[in-house]
PDB file of N, CA and C in Angstrom:
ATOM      1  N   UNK A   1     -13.079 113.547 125.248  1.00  0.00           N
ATOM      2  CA  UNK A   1     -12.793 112.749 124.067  1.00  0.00           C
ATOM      3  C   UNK A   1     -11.329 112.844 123.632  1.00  0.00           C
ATOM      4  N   UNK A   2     -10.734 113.885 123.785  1.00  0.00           N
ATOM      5  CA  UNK A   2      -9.154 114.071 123.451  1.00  0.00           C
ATOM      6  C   UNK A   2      -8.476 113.137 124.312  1.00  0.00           C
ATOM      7  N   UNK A   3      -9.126 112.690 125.176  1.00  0.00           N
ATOM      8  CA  UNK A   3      -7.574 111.895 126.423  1.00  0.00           C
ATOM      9  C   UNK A   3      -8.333 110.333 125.457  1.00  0.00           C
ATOM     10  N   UNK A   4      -8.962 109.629 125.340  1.00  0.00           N
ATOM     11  CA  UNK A   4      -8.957 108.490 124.645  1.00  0.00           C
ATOM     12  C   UNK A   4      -8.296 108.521 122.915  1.00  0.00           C
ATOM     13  N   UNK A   5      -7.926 109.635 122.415  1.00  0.00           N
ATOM     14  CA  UNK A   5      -7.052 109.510 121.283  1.00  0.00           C
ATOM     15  C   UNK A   5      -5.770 108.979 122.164  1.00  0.00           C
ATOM     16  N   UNK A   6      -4.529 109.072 122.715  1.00  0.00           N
ATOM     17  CA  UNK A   6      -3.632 108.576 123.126  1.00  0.00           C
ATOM     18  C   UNK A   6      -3.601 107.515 123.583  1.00  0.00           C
ATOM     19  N   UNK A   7      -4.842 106.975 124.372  1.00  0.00           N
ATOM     20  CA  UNK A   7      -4.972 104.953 124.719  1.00  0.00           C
ATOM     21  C   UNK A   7      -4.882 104.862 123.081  1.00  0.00           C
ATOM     22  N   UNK A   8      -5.515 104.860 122.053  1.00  0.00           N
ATOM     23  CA  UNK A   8      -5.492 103.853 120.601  1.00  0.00           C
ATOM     24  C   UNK A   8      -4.633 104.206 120.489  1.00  0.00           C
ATOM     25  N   UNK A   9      -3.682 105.377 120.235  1.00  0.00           N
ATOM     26  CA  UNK A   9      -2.751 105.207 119.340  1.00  0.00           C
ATOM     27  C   UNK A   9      -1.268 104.757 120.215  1.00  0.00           C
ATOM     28  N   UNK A  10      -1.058 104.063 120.720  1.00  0.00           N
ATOM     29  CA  UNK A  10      -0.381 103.271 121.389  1.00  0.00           C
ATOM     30  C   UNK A  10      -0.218 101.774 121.395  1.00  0.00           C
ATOM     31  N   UNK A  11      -1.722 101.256 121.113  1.00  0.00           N
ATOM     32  CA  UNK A  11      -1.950 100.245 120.439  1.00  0.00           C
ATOM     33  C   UNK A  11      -1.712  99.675 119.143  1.00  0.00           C
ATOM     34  N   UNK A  12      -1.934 100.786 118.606  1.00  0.00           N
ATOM     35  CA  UNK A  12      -1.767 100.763 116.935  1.00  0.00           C
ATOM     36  C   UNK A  12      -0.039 100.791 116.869  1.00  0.00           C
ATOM     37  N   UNK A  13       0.657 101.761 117.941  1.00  0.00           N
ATOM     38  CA  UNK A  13       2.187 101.282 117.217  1.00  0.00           C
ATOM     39  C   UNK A  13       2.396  99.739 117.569  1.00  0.00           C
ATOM     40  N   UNK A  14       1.869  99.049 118.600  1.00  0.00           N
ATOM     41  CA  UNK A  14       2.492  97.867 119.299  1.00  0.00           C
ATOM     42  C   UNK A  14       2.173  96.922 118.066  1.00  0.00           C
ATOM     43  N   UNK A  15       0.662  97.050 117.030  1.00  0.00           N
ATOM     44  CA  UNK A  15       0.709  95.614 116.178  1.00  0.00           C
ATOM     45  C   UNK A  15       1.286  96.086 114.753  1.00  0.00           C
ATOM     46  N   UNK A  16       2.227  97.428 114.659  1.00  0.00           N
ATOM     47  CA  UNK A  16       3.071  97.842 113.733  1.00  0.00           C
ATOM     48  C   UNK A  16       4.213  97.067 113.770  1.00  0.00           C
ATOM     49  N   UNK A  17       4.691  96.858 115.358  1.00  0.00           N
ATOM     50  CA  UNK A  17       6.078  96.306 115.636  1.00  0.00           C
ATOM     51  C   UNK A  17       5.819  94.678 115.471  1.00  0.00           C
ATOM     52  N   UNK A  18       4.913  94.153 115.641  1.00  0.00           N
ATOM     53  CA  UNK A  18       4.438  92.851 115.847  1.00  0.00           C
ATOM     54  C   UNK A  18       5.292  91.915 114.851  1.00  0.00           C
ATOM     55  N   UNK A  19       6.150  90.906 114.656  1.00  0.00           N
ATOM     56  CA  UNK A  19       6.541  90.236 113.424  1.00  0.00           C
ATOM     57  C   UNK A  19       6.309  89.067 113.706  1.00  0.00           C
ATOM     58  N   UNK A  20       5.509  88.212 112.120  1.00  0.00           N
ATOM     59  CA  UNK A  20       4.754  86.991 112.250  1.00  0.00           C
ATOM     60  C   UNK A  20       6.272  85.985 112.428  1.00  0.00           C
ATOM     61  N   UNK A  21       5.584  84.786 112.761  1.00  0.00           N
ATOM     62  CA  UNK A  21       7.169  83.720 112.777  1.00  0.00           C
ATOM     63  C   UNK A  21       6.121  82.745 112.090  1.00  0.00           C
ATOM     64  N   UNK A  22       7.112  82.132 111.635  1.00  0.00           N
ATOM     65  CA  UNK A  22       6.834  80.696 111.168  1.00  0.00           C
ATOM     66  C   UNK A  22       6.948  79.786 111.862  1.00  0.00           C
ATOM     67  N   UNK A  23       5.719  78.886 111.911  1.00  0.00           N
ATOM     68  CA  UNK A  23       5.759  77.434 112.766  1.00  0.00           C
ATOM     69  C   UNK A  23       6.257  76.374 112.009  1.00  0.00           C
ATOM     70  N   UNK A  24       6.814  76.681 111.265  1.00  0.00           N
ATOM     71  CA  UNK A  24       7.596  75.187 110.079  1.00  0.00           C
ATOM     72  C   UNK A  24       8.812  75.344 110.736  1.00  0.00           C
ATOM     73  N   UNK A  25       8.758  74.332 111.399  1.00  0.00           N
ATOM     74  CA  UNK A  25       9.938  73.675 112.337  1.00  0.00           C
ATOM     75  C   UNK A  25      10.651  73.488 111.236  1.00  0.00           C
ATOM     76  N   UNK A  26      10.663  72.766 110.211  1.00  0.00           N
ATOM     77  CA  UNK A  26      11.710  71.727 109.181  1.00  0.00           C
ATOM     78  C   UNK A  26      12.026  73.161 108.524  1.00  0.00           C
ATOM     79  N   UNK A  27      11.870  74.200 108.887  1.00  0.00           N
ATOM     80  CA  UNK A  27      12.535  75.642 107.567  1.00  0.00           C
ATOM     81  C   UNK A  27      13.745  76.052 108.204  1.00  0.00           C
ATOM     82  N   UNK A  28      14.215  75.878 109.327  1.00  0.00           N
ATOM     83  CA  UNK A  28      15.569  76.138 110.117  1.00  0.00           C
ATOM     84  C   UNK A  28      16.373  74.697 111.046  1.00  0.00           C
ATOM     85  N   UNK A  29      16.039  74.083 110.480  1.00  0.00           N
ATOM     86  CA  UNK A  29      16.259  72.694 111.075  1.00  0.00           C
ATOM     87  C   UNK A  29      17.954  72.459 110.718  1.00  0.00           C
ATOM     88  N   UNK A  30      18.940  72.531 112.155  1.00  0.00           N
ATOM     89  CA  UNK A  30      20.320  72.472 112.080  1.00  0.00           C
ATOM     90  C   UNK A  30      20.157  71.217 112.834  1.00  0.00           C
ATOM     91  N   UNK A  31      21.644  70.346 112.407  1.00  0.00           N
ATOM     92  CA  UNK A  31      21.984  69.353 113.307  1.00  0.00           C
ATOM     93  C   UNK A  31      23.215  69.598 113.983  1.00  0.00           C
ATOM     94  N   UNK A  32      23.391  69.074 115.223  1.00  0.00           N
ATOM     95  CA  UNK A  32      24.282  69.612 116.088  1.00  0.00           C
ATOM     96  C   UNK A  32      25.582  68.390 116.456  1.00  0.00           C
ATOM     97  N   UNK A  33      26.355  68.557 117.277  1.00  0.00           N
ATOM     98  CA  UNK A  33      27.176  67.269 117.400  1.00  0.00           C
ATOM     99  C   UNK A  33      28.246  66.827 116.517  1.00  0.00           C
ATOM    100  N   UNK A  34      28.244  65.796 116.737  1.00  0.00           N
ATOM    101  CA  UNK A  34      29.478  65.362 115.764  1.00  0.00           C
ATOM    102  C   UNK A  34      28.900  64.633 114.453  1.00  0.00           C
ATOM    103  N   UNK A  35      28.693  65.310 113.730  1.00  0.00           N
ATOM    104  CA  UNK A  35      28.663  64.638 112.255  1.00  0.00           C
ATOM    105  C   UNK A  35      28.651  63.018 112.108  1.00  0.00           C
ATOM    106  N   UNK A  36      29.833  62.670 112.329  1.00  0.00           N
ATOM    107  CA  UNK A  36      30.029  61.450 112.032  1.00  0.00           C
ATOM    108  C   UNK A  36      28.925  60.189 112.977  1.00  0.00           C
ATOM    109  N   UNK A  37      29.008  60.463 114.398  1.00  0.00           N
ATOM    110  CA  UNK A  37      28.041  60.183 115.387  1.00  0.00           C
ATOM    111  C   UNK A  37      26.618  60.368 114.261  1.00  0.00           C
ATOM    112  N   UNK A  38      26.371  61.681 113.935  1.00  0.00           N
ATOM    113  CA  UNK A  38      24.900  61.988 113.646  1.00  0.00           C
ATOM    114  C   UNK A  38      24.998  60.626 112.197  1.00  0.00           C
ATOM    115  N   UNK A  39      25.898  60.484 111.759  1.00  0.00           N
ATOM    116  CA  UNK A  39      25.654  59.591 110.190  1.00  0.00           C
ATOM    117  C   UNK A  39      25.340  58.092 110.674  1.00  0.00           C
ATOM    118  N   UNK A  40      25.926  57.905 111.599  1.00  0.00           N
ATOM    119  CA  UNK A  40      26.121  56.382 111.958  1.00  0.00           C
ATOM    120  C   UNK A  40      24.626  56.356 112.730  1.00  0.00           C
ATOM    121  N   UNK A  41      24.005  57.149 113.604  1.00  0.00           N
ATOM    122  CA  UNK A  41      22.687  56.753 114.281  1.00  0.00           C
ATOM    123  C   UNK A  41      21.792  56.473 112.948  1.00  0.00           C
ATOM    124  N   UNK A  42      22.168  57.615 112.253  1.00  0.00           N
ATOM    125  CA  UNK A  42      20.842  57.760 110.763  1.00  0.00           C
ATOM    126  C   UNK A  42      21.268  55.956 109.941  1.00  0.00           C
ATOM    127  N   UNK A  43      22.469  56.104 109.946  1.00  0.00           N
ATOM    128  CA  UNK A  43      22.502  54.498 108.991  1.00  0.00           C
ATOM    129  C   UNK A  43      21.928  53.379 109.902  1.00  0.00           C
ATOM    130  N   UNK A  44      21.912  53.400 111.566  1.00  0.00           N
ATOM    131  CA  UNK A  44      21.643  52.403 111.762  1.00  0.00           C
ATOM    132  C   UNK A  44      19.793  52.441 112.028  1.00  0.00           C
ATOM    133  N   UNK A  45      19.239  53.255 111.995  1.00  0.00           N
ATOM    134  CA  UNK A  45      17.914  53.200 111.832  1.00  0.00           C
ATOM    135  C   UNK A  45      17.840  53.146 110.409  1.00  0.00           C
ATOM    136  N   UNK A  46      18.029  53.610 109.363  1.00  0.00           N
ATOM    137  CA  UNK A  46      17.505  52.973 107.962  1.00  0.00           C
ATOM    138  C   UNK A  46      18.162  51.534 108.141  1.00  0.00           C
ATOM    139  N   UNK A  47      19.357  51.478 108.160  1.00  0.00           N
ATOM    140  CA  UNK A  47      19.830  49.814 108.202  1.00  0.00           C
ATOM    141  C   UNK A  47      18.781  48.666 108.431  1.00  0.00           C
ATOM    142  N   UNK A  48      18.238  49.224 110.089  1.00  0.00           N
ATOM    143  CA  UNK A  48      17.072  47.239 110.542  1.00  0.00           C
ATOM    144  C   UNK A  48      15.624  48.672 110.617  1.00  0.00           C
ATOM    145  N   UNK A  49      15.191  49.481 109.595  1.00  0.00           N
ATOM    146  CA  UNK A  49      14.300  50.051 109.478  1.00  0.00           C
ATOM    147  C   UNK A  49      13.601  50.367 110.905  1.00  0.00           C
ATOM    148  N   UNK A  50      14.180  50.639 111.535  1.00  0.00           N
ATOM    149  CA  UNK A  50      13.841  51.699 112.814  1.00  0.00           C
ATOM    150  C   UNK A  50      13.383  53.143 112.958  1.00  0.00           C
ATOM    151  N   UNK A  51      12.222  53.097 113.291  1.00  0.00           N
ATOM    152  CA  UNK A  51      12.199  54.616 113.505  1.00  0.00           C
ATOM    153  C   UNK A  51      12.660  55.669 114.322  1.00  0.00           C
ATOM    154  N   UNK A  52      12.990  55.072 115.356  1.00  0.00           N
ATOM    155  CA  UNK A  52      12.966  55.451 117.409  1.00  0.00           C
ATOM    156  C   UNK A  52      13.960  54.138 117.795  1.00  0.00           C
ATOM    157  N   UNK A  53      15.253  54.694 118.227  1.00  0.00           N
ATOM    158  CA  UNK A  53      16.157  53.627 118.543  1.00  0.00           C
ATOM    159  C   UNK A  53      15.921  53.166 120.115  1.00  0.00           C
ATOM    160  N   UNK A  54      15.820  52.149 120.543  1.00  0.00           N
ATOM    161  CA  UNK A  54      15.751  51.872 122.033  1.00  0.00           C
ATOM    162  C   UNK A  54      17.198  52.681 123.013  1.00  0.00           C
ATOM    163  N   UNK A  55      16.777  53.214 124.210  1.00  0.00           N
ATOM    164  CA  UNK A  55      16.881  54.049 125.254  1.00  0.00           C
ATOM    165  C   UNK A  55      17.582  55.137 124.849  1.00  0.00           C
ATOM    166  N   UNK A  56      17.758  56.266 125.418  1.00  0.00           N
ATOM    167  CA  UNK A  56      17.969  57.993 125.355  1.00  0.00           C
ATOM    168  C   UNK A  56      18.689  58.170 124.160  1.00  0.00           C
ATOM    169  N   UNK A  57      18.665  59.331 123.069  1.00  0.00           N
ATOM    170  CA  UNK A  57      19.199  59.476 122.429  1.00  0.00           C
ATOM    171  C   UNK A  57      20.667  59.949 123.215  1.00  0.00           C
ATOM    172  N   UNK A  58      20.536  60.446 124.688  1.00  0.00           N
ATOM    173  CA  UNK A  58      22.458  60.453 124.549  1.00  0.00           C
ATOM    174  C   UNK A  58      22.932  59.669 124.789  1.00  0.00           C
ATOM    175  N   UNK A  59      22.592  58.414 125.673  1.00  0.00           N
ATOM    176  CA  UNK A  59      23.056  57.051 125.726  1.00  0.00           C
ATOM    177  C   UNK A  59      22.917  56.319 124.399  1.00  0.00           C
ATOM    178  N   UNK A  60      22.655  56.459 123.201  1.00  0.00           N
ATOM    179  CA  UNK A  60      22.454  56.157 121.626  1.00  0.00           C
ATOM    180  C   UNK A  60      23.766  56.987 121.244  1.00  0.00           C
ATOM    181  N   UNK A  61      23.815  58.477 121.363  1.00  0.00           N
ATOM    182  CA  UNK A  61      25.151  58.786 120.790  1.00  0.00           C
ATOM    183  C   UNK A  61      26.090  58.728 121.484  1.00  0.00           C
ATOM    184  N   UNK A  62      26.275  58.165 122.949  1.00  0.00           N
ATOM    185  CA  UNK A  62      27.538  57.793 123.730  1.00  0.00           C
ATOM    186  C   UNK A  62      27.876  56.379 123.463  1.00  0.00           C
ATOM    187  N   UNK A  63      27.143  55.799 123.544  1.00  0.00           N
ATOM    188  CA  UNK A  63      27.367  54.498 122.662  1.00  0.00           C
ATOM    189  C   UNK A  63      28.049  54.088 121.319  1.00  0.00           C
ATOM    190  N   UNK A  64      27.221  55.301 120.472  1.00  0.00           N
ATOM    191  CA  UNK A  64      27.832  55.538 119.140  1.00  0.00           C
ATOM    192  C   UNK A  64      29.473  55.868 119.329  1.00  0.00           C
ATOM    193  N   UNK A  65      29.606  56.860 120.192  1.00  0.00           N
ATOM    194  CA  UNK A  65      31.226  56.901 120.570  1.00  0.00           C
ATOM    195  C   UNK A  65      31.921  56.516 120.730  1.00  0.00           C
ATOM    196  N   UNK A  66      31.625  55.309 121.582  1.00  0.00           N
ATOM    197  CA  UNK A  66      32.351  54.326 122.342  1.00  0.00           C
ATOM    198  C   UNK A  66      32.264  53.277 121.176  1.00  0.00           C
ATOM    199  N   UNK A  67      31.842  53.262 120.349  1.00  0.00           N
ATOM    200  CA  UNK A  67      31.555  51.640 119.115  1.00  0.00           C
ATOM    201  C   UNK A  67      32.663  52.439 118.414  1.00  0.00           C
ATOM    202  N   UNK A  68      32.443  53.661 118.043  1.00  0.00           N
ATOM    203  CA  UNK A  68      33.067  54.427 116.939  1.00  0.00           C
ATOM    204  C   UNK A  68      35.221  54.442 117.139  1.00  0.00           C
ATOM    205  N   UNK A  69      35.282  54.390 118.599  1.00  0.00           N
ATOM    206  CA  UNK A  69      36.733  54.385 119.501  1.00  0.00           C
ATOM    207  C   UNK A  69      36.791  52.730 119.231  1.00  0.00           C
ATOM    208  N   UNK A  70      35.990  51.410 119.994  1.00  0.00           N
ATOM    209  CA  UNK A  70      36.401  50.327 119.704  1.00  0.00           C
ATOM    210  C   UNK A  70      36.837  49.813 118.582  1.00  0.00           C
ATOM    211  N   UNK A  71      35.777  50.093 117.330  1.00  0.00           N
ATOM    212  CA  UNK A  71      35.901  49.415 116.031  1.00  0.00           C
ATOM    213  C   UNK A  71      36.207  51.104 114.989  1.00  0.00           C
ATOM    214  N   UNK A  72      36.737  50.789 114.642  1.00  0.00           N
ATOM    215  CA  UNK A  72      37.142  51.630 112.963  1.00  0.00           C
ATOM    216  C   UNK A  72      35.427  52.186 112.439  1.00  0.00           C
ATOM    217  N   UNK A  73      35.759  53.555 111.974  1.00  0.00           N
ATOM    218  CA  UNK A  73      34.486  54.019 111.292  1.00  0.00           C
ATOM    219  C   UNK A  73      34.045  52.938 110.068  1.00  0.00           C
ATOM    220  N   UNK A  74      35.025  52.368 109.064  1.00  0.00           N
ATOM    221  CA  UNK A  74      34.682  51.530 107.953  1.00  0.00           C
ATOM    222  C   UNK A  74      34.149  50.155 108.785  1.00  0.00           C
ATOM    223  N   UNK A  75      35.009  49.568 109.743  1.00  0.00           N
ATOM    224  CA  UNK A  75      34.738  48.074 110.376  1.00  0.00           C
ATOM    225  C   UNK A  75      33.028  48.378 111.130  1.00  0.00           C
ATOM    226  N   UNK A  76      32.900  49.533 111.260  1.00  0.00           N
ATOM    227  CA  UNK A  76      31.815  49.625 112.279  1.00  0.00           C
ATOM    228  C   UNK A  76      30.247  49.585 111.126  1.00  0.00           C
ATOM    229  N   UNK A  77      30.656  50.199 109.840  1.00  0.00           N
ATOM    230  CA  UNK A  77      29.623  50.476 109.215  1.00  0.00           C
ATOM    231  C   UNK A  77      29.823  48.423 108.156  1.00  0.00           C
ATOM    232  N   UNK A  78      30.472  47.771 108.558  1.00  0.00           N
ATOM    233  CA  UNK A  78      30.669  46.703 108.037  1.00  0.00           C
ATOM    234  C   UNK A  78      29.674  45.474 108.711  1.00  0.00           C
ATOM    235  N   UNK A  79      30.304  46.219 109.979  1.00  0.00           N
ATOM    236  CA  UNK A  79      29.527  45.393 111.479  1.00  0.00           C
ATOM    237  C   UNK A  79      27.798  45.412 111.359  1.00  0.00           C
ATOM    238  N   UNK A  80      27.381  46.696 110.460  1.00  0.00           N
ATOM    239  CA  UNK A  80      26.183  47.165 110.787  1.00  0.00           C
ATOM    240  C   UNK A  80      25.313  46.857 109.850  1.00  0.00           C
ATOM    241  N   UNK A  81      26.214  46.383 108.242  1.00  0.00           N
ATOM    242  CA  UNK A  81      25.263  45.856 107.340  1.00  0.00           C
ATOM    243  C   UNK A  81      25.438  44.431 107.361  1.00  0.00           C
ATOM    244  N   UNK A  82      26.113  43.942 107.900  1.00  0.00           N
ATOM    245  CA  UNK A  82      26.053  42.542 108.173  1.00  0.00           C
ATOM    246  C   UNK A  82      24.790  41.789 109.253  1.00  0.00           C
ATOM    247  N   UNK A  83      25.180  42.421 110.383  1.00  0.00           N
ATOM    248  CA  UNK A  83      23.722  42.562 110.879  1.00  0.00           C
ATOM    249  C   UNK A  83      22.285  42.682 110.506  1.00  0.00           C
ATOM    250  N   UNK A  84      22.489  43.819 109.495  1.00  0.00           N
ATOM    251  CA  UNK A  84      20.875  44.589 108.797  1.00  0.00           C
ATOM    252  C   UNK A  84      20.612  42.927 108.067  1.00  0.00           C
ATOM    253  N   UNK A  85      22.103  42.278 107.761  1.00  0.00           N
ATOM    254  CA  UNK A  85      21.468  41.182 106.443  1.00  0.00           C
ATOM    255  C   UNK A  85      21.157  40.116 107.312  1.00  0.00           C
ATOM    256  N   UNK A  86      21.640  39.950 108.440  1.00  0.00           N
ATOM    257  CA  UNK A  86      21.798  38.535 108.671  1.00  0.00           C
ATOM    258  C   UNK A  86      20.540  38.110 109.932  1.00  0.00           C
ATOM    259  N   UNK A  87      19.726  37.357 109.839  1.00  0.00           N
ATOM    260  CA  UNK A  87      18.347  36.928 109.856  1.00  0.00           C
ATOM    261  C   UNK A  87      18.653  36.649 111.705  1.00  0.00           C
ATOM    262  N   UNK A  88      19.560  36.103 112.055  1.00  0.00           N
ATOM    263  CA  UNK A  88      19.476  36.088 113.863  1.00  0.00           C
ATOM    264  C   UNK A  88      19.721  37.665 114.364  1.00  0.00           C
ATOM    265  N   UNK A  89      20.625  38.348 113.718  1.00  0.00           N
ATOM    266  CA  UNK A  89      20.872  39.795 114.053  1.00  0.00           C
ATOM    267  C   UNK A  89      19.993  40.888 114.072  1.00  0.00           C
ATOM    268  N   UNK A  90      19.539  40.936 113.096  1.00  0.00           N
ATOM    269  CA  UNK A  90      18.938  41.519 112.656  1.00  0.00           C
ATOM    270  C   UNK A  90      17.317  42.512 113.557  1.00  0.00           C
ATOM    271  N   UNK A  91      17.095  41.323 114.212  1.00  0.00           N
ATOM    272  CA  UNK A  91      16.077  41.370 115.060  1.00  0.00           C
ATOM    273  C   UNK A  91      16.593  41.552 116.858  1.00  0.00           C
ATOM    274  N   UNK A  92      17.873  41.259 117.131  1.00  0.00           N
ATOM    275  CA  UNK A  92      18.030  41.615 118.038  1.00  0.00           C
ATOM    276  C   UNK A  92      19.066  43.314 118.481  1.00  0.00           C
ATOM    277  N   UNK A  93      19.566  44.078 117.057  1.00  0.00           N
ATOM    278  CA  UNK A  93      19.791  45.270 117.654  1.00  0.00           C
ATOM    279  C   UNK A  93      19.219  46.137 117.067  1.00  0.00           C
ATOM    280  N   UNK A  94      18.478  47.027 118.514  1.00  0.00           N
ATOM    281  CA  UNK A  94      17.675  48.186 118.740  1.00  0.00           C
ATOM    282  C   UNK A  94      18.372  49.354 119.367  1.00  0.00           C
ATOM    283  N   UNK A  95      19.520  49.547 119.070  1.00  0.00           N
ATOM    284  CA  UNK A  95      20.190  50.353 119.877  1.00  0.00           C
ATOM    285  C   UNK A  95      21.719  50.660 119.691  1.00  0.00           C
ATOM    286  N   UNK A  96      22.406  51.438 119.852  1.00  0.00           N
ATOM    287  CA  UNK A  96      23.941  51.404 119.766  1.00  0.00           C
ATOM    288  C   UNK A  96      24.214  50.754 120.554  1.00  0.00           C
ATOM    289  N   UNK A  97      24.112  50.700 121.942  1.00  0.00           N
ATOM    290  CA  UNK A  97      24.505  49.679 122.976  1.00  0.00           C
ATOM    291  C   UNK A  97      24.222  48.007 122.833  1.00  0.00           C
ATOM    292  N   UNK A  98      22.874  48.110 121.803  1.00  0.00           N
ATOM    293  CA  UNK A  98      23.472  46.382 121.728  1.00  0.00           C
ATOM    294  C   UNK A  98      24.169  46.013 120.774  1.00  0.00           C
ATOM    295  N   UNK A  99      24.520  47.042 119.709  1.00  0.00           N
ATOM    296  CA  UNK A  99      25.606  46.846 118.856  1.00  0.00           C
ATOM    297  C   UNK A  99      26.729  47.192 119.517  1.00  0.00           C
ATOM    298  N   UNK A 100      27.650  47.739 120.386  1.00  0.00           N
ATOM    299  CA  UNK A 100      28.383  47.910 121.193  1.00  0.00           C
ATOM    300  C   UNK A 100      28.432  46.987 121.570  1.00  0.00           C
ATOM    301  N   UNK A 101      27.848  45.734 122.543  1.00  0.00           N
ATOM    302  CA  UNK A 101      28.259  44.977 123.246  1.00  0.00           C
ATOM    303  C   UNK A 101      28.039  43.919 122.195  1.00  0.00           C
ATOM    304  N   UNK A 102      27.308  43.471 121.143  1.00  0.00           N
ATOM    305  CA  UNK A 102      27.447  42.551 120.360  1.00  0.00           C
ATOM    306  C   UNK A 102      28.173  42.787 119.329  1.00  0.00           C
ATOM    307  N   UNK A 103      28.527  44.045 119.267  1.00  0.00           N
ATOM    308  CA  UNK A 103      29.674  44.046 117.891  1.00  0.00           C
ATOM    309  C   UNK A 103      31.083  42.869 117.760  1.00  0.00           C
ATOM    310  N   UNK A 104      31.409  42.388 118.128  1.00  0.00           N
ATOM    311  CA  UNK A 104      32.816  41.767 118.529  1.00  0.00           C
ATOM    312  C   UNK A 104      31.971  40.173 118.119  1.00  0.00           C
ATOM    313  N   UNK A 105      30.474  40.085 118.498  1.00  0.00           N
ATOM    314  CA  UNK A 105      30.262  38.024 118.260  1.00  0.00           C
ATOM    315  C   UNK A 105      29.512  38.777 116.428  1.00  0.00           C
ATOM    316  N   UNK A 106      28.906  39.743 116.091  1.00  0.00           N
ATOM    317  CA  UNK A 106      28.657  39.856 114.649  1.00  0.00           C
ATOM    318  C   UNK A 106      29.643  40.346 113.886  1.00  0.00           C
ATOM    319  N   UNK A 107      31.337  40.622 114.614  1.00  0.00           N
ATOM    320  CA  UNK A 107      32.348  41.027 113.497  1.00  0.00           C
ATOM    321  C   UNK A 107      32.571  39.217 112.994  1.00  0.00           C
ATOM    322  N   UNK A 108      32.468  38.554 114.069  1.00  0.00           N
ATOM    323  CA  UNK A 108      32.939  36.837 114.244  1.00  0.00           C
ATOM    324  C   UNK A 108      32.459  36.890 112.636  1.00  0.00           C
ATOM    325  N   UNK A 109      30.829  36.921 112.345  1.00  0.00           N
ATOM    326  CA  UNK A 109      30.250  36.447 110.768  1.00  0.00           C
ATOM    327  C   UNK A 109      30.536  37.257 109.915  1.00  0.00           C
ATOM    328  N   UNK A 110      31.582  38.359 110.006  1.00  0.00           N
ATOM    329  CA  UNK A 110      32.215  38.976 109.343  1.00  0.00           C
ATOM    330  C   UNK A 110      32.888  37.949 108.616  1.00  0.00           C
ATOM    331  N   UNK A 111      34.250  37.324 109.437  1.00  0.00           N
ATOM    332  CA  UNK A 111      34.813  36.563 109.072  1.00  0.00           C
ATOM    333  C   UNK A 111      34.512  34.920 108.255  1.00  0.00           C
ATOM    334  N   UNK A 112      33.069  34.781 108.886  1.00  0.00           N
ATOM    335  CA  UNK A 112      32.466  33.386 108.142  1.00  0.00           C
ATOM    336  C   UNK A 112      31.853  33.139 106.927  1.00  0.00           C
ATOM    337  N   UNK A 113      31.854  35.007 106.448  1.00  0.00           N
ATOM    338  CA  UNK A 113      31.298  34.869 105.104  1.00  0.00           C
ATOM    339  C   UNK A 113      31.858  34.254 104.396  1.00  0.00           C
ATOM    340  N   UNK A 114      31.837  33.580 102.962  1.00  0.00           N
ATOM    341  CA  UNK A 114      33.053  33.780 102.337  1.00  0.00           C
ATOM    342  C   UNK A 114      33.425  34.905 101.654  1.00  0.00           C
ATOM    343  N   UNK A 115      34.560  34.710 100.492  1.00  0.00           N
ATOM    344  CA  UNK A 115      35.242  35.863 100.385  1.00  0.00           C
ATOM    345  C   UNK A 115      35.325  35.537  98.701  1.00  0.00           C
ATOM    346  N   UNK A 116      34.578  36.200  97.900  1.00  0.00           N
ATOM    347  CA  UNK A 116      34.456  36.428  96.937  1.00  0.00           C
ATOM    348  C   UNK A 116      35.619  36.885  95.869  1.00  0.00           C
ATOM    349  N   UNK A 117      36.247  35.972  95.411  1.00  0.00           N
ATOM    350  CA  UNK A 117      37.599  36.890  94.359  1.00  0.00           C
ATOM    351  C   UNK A 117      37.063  36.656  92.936  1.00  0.00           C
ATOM    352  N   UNK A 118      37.539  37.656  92.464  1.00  0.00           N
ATOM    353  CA  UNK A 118      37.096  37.293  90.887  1.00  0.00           C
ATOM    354  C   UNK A 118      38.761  36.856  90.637  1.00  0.00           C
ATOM    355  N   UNK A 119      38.173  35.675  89.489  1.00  0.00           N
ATOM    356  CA  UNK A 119      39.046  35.021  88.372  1.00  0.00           C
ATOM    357  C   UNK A 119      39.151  35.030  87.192  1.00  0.00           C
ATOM    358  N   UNK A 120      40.225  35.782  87.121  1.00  0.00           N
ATOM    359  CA  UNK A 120      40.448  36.039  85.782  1.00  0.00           C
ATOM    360  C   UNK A 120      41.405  34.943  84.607  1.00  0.00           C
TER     361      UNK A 120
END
């Protein structure tokens, strides 16, 4: 009976050391990357209410890069609510890449708006 005291108490130190974790993913939740990249994916899914942008999120933030180098951070977020408003656009970008390659014909209705001055 004395040699089975040393199997338990060996056991007993191992669920002393034991430490619980938390499965709440959202309690340490960091974002990584470039900031600015991470703001512009988030505006353009709230923008045309997207949940899941069409193809890979790194082809989504290489895209984002490459829009972000072509057009100006302000021209780009200009590009993007014009789109969100405008009823042919609107429905066709799902993606940074088709705002990338259509950014340049929806800056065009940039220019066709008119241009609002106040008169004083």
């Amino acid at each position: 009976e004395p040699e089975s005291e040393p199997k338990l108490e060996p056991q007993l130190k191992l669920k002393e050391n034991i430490k619980i974790i938390s499965k709440d993913i959202t309690a340490g939740a960091v974002e990584y990357g470039n900031q600015e990249i991470n703001r512009f994916l988030d505006l353009i899914k709230n923008s045309f209410h997207l949940q899941v942008l069409d193809d890979t999120i790194q082809t989504n933030r290489r895209y984002c890069y490459l829009a972000l180098k072509k057009f100006s951070a302000p021209h780009l977020e200009s590009i993007i609510a014009v789109a969100a408003q405008d009823e042919f656009w609107k429905t066709k970008i799902t993606s940074f890449k088709d705002l990338y390659y259509k950014g340049v014909k929806i800056a065009s209705k940039i220019k066709e708006l008119p241009v609002i001055t106040k008169i004083s």
